[in-house]
Protein backbone atom coordinates (compact mmCIF):
# COMPACT_ATOMS: atom_id res chain seq x y z
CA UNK A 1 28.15 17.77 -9.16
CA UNK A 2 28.62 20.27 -11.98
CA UNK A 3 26.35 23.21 -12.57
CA UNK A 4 25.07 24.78 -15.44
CA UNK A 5 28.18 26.22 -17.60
CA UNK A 6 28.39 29.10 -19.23
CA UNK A 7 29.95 28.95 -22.66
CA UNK A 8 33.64 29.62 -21.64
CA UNK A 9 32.95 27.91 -18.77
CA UNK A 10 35.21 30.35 -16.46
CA UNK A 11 33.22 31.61 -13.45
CA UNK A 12 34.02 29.99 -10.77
CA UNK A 13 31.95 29.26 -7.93
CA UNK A 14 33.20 31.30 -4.38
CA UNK A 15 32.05 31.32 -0.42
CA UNK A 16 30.51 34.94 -0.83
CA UNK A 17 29.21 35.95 -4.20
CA UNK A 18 28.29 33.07 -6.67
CA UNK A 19 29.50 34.52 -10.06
CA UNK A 20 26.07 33.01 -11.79
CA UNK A 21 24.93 29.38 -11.44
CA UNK A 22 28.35 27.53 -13.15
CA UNK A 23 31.31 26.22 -12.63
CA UNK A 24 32.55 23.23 -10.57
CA UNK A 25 30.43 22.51 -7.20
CA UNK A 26 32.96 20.49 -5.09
CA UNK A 27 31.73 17.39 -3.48
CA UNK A 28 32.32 17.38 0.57
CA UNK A 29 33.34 14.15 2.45
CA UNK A 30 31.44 14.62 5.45
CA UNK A 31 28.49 14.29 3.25
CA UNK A 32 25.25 15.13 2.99
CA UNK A 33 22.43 16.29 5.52
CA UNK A 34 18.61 17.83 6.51
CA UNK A 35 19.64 20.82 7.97
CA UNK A 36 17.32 22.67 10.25
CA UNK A 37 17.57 26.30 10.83
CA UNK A 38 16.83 28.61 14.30
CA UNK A 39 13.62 30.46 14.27
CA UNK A 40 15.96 33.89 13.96
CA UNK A 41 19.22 34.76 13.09
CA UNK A 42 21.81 34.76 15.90
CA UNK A 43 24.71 37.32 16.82
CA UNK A 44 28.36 36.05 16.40
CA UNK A 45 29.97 39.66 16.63
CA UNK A 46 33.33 37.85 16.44
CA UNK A 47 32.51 36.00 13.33
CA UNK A 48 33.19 37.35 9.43
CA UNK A 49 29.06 36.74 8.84
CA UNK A 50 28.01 39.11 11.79
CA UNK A 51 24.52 38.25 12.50
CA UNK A 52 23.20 36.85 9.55
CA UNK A 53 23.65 33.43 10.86
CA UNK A 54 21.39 30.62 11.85
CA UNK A 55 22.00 27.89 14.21
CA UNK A 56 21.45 24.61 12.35
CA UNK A 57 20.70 22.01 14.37
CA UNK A 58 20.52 17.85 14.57
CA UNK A 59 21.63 17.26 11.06
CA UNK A 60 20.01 14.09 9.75
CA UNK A 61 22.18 12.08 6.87
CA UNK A 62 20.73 12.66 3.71
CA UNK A 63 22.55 11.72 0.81
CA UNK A 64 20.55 12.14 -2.58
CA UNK A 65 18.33 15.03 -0.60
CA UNK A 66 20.43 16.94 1.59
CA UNK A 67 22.87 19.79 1.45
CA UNK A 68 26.44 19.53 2.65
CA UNK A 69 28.88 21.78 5.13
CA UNK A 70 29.94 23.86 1.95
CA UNK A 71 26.43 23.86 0.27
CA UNK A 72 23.85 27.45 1.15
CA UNK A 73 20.80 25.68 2.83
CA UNK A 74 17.44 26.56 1.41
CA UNK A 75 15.01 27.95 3.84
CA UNK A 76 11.33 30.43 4.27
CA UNK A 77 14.16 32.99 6.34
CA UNK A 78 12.18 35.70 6.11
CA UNK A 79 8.69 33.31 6.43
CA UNK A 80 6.85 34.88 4.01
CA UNK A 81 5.50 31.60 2.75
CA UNK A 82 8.34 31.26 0.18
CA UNK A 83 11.38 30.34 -0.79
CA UNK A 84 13.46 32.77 -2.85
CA UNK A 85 15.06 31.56 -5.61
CA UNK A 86 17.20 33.22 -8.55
CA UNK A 87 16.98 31.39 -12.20
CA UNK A 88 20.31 33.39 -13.51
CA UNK A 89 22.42 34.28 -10.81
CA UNK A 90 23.50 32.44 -7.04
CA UNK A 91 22.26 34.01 -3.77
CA UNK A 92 24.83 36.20 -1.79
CA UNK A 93 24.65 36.02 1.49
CA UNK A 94 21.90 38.81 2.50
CA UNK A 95 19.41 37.30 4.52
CA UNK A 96 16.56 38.48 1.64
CA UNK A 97 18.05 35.11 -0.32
CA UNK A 98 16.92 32.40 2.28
CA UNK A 99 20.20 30.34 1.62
CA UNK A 100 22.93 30.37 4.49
CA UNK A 101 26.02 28.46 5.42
CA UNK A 102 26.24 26.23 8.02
CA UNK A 103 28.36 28.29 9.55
CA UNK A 104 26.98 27.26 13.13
CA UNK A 105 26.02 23.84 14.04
CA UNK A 106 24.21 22.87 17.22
CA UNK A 107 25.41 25.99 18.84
CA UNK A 108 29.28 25.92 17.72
CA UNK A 109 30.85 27.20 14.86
CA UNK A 110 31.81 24.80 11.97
CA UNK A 111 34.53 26.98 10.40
CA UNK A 112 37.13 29.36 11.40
CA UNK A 113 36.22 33.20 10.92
CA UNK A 114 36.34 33.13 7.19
CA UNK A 115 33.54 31.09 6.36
CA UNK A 116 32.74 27.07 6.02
CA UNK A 117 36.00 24.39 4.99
CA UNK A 118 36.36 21.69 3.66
CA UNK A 119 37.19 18.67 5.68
CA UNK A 120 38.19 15.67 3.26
CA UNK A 121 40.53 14.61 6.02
CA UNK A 122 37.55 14.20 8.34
CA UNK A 123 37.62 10.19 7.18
CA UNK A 124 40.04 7.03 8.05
CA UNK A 125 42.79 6.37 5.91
CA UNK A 126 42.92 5.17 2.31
CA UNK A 127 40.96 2.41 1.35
CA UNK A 128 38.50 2.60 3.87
CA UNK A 129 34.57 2.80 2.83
CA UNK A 130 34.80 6.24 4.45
CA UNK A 131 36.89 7.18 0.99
CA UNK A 132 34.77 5.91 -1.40
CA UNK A 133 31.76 8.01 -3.50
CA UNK A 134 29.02 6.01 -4.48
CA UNK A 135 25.21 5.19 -4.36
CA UNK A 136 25.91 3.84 -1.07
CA UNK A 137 27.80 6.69 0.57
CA UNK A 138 27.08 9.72 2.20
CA UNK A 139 28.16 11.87 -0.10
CA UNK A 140 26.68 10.21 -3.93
CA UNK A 141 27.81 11.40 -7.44
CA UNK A 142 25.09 12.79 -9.60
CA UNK A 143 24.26 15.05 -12.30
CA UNK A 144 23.03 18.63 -11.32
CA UNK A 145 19.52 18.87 -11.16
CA UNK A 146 17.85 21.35 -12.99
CA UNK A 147 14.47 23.21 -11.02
CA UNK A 148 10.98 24.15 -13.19
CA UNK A 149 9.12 26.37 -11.18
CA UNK A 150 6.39 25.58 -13.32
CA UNK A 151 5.34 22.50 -11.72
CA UNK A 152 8.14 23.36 -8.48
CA UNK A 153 10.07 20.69 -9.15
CA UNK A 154 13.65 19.47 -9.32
CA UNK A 155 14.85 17.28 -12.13
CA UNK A 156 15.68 13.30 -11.39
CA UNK A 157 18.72 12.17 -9.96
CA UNK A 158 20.00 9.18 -12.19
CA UNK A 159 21.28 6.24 -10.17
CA UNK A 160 23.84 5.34 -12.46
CA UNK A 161 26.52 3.04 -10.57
CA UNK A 162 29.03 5.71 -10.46
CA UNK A 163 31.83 5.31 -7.89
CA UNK A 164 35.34 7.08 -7.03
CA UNK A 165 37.23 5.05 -4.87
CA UNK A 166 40.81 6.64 -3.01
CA UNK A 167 43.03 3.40 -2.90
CA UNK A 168 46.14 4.87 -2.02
CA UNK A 169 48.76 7.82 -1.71
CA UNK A 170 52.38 7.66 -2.33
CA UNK A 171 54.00 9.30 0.56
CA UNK A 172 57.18 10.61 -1.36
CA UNK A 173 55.60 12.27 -4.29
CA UNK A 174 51.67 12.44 -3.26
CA UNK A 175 50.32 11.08 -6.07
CA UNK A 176 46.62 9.23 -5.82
CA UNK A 177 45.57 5.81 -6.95
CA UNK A 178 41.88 6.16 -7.52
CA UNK A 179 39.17 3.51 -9.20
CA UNK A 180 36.15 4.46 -11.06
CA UNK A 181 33.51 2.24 -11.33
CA UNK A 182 30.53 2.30 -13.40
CA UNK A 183 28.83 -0.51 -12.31
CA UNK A 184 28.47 0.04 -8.16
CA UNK A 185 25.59 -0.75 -7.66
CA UNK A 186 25.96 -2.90 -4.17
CA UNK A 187 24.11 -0.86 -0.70
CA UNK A 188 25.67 -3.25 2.15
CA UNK A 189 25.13 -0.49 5.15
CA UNK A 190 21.65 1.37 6.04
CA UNK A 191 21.01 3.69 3.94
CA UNK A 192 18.30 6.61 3.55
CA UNK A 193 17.15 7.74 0.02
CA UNK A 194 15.16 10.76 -0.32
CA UNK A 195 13.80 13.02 -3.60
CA UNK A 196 13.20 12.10 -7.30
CA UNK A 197 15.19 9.04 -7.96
CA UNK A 198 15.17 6.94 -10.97
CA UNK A 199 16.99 3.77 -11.47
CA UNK A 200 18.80 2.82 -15.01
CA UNK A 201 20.13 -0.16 -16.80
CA UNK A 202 23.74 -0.11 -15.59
CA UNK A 203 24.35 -3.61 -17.01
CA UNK A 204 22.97 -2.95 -20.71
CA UNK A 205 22.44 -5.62 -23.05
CA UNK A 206 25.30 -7.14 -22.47
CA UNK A 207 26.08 -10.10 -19.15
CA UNK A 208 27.65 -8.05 -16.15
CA UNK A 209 31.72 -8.71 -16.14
CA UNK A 210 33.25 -11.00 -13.31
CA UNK A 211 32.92 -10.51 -9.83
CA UNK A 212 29.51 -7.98 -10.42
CA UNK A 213 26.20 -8.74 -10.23
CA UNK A 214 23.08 -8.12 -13.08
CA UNK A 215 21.60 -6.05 -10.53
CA UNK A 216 21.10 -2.46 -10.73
CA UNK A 217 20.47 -1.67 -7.35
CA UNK A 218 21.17 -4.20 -4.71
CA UNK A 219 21.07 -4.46 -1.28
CA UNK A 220 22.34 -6.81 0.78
CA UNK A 221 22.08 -7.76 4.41
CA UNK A 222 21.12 -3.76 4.92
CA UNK A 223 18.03 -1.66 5.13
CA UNK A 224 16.89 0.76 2.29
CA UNK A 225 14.82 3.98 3.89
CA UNK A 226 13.04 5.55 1.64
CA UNK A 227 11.41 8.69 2.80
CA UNK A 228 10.54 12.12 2.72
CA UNK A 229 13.00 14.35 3.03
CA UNK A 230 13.85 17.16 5.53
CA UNK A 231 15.42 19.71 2.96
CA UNK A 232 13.58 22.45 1.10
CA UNK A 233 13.57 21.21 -2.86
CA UNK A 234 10.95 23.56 -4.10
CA UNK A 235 10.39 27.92 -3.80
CA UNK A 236 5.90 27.20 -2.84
CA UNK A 237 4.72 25.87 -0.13
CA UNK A 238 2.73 22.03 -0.25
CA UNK A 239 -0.71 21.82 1.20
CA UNK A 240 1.25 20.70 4.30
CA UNK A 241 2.67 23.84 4.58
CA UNK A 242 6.46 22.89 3.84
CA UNK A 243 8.94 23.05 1.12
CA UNK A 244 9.21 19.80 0.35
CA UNK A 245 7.96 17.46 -2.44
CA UNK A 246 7.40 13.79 -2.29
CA UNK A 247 10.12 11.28 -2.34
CA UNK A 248 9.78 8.77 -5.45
CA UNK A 249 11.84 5.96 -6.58
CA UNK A 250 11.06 4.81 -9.81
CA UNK A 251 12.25 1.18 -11.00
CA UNK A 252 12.00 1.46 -15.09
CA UNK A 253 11.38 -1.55 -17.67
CA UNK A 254 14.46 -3.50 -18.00
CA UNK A 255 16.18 -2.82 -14.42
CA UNK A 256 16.72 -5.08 -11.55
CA UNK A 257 16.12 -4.28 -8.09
CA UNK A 258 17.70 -7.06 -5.79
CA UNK A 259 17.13 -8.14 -2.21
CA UNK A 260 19.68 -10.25 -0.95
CA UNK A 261 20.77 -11.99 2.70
CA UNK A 262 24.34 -10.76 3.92
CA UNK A 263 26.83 -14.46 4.43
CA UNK A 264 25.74 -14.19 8.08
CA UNK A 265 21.94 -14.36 6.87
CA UNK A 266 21.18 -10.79 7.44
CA UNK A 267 17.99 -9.67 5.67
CA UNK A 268 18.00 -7.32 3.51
CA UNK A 269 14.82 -4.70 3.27
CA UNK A 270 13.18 -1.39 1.94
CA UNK A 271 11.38 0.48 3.86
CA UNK A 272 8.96 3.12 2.28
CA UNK A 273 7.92 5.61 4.76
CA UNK A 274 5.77 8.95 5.19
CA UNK A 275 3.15 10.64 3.04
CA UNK A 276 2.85 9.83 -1.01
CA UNK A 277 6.53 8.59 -0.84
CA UNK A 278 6.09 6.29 -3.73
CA UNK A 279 8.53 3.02 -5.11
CA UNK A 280 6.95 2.54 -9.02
CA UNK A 281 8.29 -0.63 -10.48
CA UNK A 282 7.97 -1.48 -14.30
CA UNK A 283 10.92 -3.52 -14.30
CA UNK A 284 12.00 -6.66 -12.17
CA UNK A 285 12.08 -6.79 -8.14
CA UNK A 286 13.74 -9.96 -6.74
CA UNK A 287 13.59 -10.74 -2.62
CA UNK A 288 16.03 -13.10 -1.34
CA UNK A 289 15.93 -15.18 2.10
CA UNK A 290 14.91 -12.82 4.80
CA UNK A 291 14.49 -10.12 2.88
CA UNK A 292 11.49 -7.74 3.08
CA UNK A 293 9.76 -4.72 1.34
CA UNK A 294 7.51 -2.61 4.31
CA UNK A 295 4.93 -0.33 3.01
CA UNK A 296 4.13 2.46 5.57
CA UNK A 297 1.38 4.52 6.73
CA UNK A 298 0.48 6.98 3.83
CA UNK A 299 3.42 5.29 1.51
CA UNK A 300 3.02 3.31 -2.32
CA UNK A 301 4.22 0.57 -3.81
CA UNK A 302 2.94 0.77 -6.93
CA UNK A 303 3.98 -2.82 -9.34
CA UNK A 304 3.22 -1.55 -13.16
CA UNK A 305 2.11 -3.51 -16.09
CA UNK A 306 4.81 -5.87 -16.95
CA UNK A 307 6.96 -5.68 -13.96
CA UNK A 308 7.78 -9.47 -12.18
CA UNK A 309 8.36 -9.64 -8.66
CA UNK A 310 10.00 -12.91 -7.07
CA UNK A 311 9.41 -13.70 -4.25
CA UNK A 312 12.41 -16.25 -3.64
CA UNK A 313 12.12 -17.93 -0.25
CA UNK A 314 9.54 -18.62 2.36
CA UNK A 315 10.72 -15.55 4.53
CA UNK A 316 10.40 -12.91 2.08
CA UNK A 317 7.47 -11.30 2.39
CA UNK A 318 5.83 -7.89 1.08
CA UNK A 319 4.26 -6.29 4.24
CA UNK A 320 1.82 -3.48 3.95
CA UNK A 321 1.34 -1.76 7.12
CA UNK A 322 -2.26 0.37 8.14
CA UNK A 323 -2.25 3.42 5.98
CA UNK A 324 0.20 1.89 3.77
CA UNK A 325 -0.86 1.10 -0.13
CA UNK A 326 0.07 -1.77 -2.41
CA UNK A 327 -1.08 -0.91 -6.06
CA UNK A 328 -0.81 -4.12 -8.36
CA UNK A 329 -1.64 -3.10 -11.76
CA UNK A 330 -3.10 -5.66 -14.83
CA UNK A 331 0.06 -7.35 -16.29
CA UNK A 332 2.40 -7.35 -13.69
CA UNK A 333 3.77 -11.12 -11.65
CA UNK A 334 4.37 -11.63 -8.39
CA UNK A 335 5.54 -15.40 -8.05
CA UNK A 336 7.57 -17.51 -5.63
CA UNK A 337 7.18 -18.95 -2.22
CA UNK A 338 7.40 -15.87 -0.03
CA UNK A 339 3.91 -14.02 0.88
CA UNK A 340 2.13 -10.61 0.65
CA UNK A 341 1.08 -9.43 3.86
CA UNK A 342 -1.81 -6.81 4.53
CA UNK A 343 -2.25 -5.60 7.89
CA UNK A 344 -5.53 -4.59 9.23
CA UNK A 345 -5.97 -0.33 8.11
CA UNK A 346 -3.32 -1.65 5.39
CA UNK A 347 -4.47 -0.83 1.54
CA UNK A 348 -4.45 -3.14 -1.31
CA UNK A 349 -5.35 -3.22 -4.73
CA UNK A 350 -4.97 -6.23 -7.27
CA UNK A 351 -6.05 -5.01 -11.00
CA UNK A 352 -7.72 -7.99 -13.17
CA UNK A 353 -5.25 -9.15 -15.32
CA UNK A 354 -2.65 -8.89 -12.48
CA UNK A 355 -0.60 -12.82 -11.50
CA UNK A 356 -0.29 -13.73 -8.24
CA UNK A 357 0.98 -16.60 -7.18
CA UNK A 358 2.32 -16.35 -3.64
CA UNK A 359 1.06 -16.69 -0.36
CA UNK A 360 -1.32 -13.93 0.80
CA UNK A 361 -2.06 -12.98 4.24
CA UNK A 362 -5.03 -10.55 4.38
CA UNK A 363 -5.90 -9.26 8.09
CA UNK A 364 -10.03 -8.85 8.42
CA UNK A 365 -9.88 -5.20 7.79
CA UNK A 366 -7.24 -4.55 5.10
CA UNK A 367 -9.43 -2.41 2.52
CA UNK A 368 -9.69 -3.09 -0.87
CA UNK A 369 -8.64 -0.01 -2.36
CA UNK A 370 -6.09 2.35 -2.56
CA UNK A 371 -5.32 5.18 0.38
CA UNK A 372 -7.10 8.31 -0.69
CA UNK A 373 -4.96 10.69 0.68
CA UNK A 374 -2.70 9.12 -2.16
CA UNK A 375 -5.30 10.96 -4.81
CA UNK A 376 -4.74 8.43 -7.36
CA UNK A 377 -7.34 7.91 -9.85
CA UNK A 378 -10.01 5.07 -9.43
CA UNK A 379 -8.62 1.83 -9.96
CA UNK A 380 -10.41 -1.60 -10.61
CA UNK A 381 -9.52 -3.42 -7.72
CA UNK A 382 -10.62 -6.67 -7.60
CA UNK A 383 -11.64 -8.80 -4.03
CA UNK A 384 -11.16 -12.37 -6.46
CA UNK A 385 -7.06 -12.57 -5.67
CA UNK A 386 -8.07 -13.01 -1.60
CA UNK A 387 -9.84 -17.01 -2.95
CA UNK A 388 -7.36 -17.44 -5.80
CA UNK A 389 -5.21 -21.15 -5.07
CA UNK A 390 -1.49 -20.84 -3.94
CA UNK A 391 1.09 -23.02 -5.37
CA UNK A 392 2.32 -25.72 -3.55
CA UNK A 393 5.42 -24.30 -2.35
CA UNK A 394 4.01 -21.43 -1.18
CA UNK A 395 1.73 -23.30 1.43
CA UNK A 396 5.06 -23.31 4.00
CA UNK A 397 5.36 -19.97 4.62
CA UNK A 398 6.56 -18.55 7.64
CA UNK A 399 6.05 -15.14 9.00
CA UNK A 400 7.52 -13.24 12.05
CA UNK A 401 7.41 -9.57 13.03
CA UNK A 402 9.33 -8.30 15.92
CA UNK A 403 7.87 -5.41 17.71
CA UNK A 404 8.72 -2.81 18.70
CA UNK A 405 12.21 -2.35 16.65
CA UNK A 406 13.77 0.05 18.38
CA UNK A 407 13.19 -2.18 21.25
CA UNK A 408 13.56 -1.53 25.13
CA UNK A 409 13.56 -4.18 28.04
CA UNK A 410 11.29 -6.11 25.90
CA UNK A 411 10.44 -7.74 22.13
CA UNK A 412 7.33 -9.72 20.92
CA UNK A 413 7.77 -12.29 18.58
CA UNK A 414 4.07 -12.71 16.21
CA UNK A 415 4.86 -15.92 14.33
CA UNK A 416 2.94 -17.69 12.08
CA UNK A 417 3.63 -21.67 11.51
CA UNK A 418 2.44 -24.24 9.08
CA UNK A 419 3.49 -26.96 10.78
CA UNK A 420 4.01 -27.87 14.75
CA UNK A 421 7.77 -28.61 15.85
CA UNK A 422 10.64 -27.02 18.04
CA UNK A 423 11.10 -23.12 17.51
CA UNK A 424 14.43 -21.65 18.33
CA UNK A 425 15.18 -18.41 19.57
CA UNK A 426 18.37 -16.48 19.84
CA UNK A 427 19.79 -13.03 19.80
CA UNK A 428 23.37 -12.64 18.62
CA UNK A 429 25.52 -9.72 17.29
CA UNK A 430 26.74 -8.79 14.30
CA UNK A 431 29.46 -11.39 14.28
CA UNK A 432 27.57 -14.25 14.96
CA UNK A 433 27.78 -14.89 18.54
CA UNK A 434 24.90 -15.82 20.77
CA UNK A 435 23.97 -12.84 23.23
CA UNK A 436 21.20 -14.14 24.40
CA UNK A 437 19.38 -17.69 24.00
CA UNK A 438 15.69 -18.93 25.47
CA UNK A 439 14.48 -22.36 26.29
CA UNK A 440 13.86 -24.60 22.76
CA UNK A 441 9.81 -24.71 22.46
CA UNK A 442 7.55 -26.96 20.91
CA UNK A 443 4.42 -24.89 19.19
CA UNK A 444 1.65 -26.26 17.54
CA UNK A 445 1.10 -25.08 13.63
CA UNK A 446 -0.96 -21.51 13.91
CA UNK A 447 -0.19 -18.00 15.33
CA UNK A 448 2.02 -17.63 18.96
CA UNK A 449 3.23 -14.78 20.65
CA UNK A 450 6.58 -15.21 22.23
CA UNK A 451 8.00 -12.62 24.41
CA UNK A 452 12.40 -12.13 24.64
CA UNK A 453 13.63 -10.21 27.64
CA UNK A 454 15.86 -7.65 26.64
CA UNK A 455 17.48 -5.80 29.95
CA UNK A 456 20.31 -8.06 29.87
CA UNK A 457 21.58 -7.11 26.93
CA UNK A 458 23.28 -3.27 26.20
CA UNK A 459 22.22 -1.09 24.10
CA UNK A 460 23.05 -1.61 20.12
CA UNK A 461 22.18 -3.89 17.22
CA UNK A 462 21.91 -7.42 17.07
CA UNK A 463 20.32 -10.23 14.93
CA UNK A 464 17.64 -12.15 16.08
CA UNK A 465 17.22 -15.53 14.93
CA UNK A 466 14.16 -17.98 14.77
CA UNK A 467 14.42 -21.20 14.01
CA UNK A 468 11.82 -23.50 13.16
CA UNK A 469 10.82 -26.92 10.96
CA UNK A 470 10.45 -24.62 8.21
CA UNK A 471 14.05 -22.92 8.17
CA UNK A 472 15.65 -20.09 9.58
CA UNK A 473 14.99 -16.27 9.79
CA UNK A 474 17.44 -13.49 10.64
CA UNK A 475 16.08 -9.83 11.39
CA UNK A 476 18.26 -6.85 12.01
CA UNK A 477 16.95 -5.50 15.99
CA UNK A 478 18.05 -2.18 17.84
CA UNK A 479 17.94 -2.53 21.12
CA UNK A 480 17.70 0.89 23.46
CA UNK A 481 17.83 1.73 27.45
């Protein structure tokens, strides 16, 4: 990240006194976290700091959101009900600035008695993912955000494709091979977004180059979290009494957000979680086999006026959870033979002038309407797109949820079938090979309930697989004793 410059751009940036907000901000390959502080400061005697320190505990991986080892965390030290910030100058390290080190961690120090290193050796070898920088990592590249305490608020972070990759070091003279990318776009592990994110054409107007894809954000065979985060990004308290603003990802006109199965038919999904965390779409959102989009309680998905959603297979699905809010506005397309799913407490709203044409499962008590906590302004949501005709292709589609996920000695299967025939069901890991495998069944066409012991199996993730006369679906399942 850089920092605002000054014109002769010389102050560099140091562990006790920043020399004004400048200079180069180095990047740190453990990578990013939610830091949380100790109610008061502790006393290390034998440490440089004294007892200004905090003990910051359970660190939660947060790359676009968090703070890193070498980064002051922003906190209400002093709890005065804010956050004290300095437009022209960096914080020392007096406690009256609310930003420490994480000097301490989980009740051990971090550092020697100086103050907080840098551990770029903390990582495999070359060429591992561990080495590389990118959307995907723990540790992102991204412009420095700018703060307007006007409306408390940090600039958006660009996702731009950027990547630095270490390939290799020559042992004799130590020399680094390194690729930059422009155009890494690909998420293939889980991954947890948090703050003000916007998405941008990587690809241009021109067709991607070999071996990439059109996408500008894809994810593939992995899960997308999308949720609020746990570190301080603004100096006034919310009505909820933190420091933290709502997580948005917005999807502009002419980008391409992309859902795609992994080669062992691992489903890829986005999961938008907690209060007013919103994903805006104007452009295009594509969802491959198995591949899902969950709307949580209190979370938006908001499709705008001339953004197309395909739905690509019978097992993708939109699922809007109770509390959760789907927001379909007049010119926007959702088409293809996966369904929209609205729970019973879940919101939805269809605008006239929206196209749907794609299965739609309703509960009873979905509402009509969009969550008010949300306070959005009224919208005209129409009941019509519950009786409007589904294409033909869209009359096979199958839908199963597997709860709970985190799962214990147990898992219920709710599946939905079109059509009576043998159902399959397996549980394998992450290489493909069958952990666990129950009796073939023959099920009538409607709604079953199917229960898969678990207390066989040890604890970690595995894929379990249903299969059925109309195809086969892979979810992602953690499994915990």
């Amino acid at each position: 990240m850089v920092e605002d410059m000054s014109a002769d751009r010389n102050l560099p940036l140091s562990y006790f006194e920043d020399q004004g907000v400048n200079g180069l901000k180095t990047l740190s390959a453990q990578g990013n976290f939610d830091y949380t502080p100790s109610a008061t400061t502790s006393t290390y005697n034998e440490h440089l700091y004294g007892n200004a320190l905090y003990n910051f505990t359970n660190p939660v991986a947060n790359p676009f959101g968090g703070e890193s080892q070498i980064s002051r965390h922003r906190f209400d030290a002093n709890q005065d009900g804010l956050i004290f910030w300095n437009p022209t100058q960096g914080n020392d390290r007096t406690p009256s600035n609310e930003q420490q080190y994480s000097v301490v961690v989980n009740g051990a120090f971090e550092d020697g008695f100086v103050g907080p290193g840098i551990a770029f050796n903390a990582y495999p070898g070359f060429g591992s993912a561990a080495n590389k920088l990118s959307i995907s990592s723990p540790t992102p590249i991204f412009e420095h955000q700018h703060y307007d305490p006007n409306t408390a608020k940090l600039s958006p972070i660009t996702l731009s494709g950027l990547s630095v990759e270490l390939l290799s070091q020559d042992r004799q003279t130590g020399a680094i091979t390194i690729q930059v990318r422009y155009d890494d776009v690909n998420i293939t592990t889980d991954t947890r977004w948090t703050g003000n994110l916007v998405m941008m054409d990587v690809n241009g107007p021109l067709p991607p180059r070999p071996g990439t894809t059109a996408s500008d954000v894809i994810v593939t065979g992995a899960t997308l979290t999308i949720n609020k985060s746990g570190t301080p990004n603004r100096h006034l308290p919310t009505v909820a009494g933190d420091f933290i603003n709502p997580t948005r990802l917005t999807c502009p006109a002419g980008t391409l957000l992309e859902l795609s199965a992994s080669p062992l038919d691992i489903g890829a999904g986005i999961s938008i979680e907690d209060s007013k965390t919103t994903v805006q779409v104007a452009g295009e959102m594509t969802l491959g086999r198995s591949c899902n989009v969950l709307v949580k309680a209190g979370a938006l998905l908001e499709l705008m006026a001339g953004s197309s959603v395909r739905l690509r297979h019978y097992f993708s699905s939109i699922r809007v959870e109770a509390g959760g809010t789907l927001l379909i506005h007049s010119g926007a397309t959702v088409q293809g033979a996966g369904n929209i799913t609205v729970e019973d407490g879940g919101y939805v709203c269809v605008e006239s002038g929206a196209t749907l044409s794609c299965a739609k499962n309703v509960a009873p008590n979905a509402i009509i309407s969009t969550n008010p906590s949300l306070g959005l302004p009224a919208q005209n949501c129409q009941s019509s797109f519950l009786l409007a005709p589904t294409t033909p292709d869209t009359q096979r589609s199958t839908l199963y949820t597997a709860t709970p996920n985190p799962a214990n000695d147990q898992v219920t299967l709710a599946l939905l079938l079109h059509e009576g025939g043998p159902v399959q069901v397996s549980l394998q890991d992450l290489s493909g090979v069958p952990r666990l495998t129950l009796e073939p069944r023959t099920l009538e066409a409607g709604t079953h309930k199917l229960e898969v012991p678990l207390h066989s199996v040890p604890t970690g993730v595995y894929l379990l697989v249903v299969e059925s006369p109309e195809g086969r679906q892979v979810t992602r399942l953690q499994v915990n004793h």
